[in-house]
C-alpha atoms as a PDB file:
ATOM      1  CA  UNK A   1     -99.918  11.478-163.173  1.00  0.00           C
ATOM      2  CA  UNK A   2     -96.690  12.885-164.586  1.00  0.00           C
ATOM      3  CA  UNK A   3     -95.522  16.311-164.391  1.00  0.00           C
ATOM      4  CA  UNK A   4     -94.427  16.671-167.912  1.00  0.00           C
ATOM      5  CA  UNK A   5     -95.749  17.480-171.047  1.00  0.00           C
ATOM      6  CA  UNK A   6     -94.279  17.375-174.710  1.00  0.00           C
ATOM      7  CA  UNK A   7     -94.263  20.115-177.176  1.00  0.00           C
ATOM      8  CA  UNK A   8     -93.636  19.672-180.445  1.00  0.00           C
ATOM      9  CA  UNK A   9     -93.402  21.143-184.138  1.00  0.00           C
ATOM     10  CA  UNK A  10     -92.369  19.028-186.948  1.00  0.00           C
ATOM     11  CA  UNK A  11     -90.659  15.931-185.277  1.00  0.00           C
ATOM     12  CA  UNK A  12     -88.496  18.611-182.661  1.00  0.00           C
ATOM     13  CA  UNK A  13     -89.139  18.904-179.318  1.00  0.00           C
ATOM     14  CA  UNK A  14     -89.061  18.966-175.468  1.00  0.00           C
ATOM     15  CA  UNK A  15     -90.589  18.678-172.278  1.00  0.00           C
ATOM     16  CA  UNK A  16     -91.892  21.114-170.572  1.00  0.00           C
ATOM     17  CA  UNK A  17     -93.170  21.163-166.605  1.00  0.00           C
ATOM     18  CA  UNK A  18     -97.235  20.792-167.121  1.00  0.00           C
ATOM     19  CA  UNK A  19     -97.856  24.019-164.476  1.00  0.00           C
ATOM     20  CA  UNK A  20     -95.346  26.044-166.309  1.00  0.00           C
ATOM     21  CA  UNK A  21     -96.728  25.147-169.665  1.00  0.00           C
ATOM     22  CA  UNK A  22    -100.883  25.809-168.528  1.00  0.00           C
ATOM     23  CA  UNK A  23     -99.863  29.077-167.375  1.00  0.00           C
ATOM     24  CA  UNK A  24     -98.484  30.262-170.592  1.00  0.00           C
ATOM     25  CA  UNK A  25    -101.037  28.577-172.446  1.00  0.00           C
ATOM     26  CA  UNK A  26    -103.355  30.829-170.641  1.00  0.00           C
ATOM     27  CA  UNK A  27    -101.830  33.893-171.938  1.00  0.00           C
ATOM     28  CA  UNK A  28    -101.777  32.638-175.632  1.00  0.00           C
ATOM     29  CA  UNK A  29    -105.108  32.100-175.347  1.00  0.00           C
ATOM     30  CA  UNK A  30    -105.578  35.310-173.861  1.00  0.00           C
ATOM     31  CA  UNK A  31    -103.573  37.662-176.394  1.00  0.00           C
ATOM     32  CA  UNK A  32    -104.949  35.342-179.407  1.00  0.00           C
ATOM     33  CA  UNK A  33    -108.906  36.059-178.149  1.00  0.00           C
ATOM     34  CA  UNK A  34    -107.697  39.587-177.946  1.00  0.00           C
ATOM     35  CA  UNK A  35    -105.672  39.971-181.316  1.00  0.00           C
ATOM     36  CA  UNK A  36    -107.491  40.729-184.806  1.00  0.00           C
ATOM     37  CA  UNK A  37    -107.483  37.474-185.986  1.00  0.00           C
ATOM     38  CA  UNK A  38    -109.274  36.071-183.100  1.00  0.00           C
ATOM     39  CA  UNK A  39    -111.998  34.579-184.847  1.00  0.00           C
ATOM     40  CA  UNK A  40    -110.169  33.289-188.059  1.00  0.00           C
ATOM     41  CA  UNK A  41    -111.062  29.346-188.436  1.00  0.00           C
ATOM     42  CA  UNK A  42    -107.330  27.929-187.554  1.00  0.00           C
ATOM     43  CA  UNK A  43    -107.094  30.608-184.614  1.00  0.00           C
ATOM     44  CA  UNK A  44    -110.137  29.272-182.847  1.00  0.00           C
ATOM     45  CA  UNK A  45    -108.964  25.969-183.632  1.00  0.00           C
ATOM     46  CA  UNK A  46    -105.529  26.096-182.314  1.00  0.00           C
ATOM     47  CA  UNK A  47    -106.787  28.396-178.959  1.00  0.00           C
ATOM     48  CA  UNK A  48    -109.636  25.471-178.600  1.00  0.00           C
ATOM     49  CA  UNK A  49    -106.544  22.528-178.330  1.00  0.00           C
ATOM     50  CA  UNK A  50    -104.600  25.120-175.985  1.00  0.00           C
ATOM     51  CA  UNK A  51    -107.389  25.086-173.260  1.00  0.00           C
ATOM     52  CA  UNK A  52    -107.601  21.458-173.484  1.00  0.00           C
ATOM     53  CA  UNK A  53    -103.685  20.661-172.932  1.00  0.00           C
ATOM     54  CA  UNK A  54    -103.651  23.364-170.629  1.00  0.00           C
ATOM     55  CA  UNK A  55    -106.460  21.672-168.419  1.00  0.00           C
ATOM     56  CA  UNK A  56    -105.600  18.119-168.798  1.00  0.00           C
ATOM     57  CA  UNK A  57    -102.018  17.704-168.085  1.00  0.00           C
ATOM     58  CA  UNK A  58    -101.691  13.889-170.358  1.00  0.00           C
ATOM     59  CA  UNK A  59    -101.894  15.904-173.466  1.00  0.00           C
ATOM     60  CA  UNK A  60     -98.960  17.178-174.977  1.00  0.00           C
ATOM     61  CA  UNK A  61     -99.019  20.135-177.187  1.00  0.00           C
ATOM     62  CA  UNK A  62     -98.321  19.792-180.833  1.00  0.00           C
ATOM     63  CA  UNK A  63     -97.741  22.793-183.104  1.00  0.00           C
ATOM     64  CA  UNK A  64     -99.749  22.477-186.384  1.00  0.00           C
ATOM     65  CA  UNK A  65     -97.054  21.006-188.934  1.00  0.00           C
ATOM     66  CA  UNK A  66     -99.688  22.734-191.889  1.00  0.00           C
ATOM     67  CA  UNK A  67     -99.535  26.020-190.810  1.00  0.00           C
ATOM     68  CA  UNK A  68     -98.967  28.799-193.223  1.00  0.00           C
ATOM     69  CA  UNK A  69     -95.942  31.208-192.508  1.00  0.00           C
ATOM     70  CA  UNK A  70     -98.204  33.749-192.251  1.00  0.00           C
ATOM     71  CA  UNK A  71    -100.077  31.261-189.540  1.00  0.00           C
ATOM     72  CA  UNK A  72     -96.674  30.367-187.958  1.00  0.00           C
ATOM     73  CA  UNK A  73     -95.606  34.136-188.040  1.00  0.00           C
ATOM     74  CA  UNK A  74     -98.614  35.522-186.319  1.00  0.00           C
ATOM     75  CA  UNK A  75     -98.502  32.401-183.373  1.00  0.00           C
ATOM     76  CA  UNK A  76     -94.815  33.270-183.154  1.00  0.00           C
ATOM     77  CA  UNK A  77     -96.094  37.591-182.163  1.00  0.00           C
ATOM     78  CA  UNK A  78     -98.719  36.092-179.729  1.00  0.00           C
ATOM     79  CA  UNK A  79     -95.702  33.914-178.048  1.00  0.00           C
ATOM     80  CA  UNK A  80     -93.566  36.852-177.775  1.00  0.00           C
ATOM     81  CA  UNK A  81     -96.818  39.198-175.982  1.00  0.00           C
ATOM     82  CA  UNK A  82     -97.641  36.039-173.619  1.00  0.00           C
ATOM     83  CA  UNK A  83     -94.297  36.327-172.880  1.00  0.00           C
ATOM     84  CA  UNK A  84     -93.959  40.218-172.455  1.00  0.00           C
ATOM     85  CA  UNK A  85     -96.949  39.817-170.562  1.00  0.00           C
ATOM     86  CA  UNK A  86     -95.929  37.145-167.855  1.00  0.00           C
ATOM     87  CA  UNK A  87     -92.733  39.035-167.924  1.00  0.00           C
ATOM     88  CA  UNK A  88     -94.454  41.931-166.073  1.00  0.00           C
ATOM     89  CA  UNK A  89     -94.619  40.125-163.140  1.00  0.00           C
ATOM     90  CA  UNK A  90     -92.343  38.037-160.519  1.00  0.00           C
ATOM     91  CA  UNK A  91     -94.990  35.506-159.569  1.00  0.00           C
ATOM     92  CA  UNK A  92     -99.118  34.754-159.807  1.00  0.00           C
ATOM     93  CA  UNK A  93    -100.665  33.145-156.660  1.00  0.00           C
ATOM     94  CA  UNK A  94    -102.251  30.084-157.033  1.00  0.00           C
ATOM     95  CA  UNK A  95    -105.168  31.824-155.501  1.00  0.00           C
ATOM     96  CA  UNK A  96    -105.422  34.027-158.772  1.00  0.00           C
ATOM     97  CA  UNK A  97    -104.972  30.938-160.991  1.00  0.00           C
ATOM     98  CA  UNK A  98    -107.631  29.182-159.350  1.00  0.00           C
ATOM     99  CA  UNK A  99    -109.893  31.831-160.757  1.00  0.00           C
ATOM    100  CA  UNK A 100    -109.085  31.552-164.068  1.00  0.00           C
ATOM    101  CA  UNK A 101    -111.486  29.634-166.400  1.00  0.00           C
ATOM    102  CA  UNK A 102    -110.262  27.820-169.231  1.00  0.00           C
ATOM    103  CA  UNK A 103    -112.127  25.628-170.703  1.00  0.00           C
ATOM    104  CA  UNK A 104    -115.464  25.173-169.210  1.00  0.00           C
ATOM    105  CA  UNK A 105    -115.145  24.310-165.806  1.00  0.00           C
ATOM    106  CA  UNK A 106    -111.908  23.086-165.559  1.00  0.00           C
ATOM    107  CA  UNK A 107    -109.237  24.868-164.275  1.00  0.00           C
ATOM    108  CA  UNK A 108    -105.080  24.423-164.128  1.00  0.00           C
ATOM    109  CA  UNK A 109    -103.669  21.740-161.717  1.00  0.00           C
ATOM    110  CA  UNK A 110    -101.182  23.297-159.600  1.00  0.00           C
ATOM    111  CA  UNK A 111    -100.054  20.004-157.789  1.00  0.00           C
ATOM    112  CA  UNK A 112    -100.148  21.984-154.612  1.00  0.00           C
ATOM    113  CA  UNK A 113     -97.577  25.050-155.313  1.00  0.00           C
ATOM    114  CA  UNK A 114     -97.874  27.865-153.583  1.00  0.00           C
ATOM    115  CA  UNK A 115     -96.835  30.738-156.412  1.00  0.00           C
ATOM    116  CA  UNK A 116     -95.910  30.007-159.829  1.00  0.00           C
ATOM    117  CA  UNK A 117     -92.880  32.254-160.763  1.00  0.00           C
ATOM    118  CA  UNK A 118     -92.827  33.736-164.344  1.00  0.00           C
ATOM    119  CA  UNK A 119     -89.635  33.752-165.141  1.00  0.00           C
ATOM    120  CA  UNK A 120     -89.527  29.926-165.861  1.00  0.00           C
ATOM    121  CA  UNK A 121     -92.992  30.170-167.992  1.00  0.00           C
ATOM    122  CA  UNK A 122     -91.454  33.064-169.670  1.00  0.00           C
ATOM    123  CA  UNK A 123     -88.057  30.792-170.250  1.00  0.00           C
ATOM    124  CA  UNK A 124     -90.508  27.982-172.153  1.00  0.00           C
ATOM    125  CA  UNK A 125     -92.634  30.377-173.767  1.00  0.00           C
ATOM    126  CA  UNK A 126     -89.192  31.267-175.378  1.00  0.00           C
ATOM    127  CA  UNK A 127     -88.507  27.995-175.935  1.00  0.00           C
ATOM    128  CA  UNK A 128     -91.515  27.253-177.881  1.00  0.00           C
ATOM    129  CA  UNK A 129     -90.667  30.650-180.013  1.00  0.00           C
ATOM    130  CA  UNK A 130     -87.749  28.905-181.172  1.00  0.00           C
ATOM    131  CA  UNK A 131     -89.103  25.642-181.739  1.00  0.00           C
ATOM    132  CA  UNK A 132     -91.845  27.065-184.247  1.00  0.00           C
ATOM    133  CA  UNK A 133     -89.108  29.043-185.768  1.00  0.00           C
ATOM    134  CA  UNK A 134     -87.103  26.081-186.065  1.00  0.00           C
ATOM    135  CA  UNK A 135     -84.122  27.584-183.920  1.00  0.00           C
ATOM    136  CA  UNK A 136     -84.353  25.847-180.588  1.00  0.00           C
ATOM    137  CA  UNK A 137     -80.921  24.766-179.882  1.00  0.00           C
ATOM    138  CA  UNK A 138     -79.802  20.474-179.630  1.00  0.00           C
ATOM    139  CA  UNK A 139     -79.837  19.023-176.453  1.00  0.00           C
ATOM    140  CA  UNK A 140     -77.404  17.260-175.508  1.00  0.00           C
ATOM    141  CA  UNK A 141     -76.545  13.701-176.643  1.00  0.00           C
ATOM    142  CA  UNK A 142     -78.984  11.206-174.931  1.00  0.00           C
ATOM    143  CA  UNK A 143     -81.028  13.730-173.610  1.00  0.00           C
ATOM    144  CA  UNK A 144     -84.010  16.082-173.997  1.00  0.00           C
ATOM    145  CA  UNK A 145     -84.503  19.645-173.206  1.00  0.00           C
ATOM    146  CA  UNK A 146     -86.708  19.983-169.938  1.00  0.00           C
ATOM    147  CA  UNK A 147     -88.045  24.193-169.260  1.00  0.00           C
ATOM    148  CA  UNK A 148     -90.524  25.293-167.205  1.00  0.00           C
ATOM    149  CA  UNK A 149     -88.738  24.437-163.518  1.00  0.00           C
ATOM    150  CA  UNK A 150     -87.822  26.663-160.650  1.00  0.00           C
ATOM    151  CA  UNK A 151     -84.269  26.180-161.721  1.00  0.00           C
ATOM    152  CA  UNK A 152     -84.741  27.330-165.575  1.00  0.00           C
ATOM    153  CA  UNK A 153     -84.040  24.600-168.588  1.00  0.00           C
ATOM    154  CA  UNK A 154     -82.543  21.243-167.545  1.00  0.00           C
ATOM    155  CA  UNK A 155     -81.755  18.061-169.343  1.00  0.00           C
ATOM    156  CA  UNK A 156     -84.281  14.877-168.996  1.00  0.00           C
ATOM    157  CA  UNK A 157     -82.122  11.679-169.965  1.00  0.00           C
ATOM    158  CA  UNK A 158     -83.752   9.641-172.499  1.00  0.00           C
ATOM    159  CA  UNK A 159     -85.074   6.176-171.755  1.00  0.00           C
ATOM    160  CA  UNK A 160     -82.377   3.606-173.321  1.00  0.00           C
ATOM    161  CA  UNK A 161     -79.136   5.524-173.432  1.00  0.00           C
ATOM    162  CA  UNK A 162     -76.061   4.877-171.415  1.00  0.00           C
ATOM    163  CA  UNK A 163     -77.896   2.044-169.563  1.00  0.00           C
END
């Protein structure tokens, strides 16, 4: 099972490290159930696709291309409070992640790590900011954008170039 999944809006995007990205996911979820448009049709909807890709790491995650700007806008202020959030904090224990419940009984894979630091989640929860907001900077020829590791953003080479 690969470590990566890919996030995209509107043909961009880039991989992100499937731990890093279920942790954040879990704190969308958690300031969208808490925010006033929690129960709003496309809210439900898009918080109901976040618990699956955060709990099954083959699913990428795949910004809704249909969104309003008032839709995009109000995912883009629950990105930024996930990421104030996590940013509150060096590290979570896996112990404390095993506890959280995200969609039914499933939980987030942690593929045996023994803390998950923030500062990378908060790094791709940034990322994914500037993706919906269509500012997420080019990678670099032949390559793809890779956030989410211990290390902060790296570059994935693409199958096919320079071989």
């Amino acid at each position: 099972m690969a470590a990566t999944q890919f996030v995209e809006c509107e043909g961009q995007g880039f991989w992100a490290h499937d731990v890093a990205l279920a942790v954040f996911l879990k704190h969308l979820i958690d300031v969208a159930e808490a925010s006033e448009q929690a129960n709003t049709p496309w809210l439900v909807t898009a918080a109901s696709e976040w618990r699956t890709v955060a709990c099954i790491p083959s699913f990428g995650l795949s910004f809704n291309d249909n969104w309003s700007d008032e839709q995009r806008h109000t995912v883009v202020s629950l990105a930024k409070q996930a990421c104030a959030r996590l940013s509150l904090r060096e590290s979570i224990p896996p112990e404390e992640i095993a506890e959280w419940q995200i969609h039914d009984d499933l939980r987030i894979f942690l593929r045996g790590a023994t803390e998950v630091l923030t500062a990378p989640v908060v790094e791709l929860g940034r990322a994914i900011v500037a993706l919906i907001c269509g500012g997420l900077p080019e990678a670099p020829v032949g390559h793809s954008w890779f956030y989410g590791t211990s290390t902060g953003r790296q570059t994935l080479k693409r199958a096919g170039w320079g071989q």
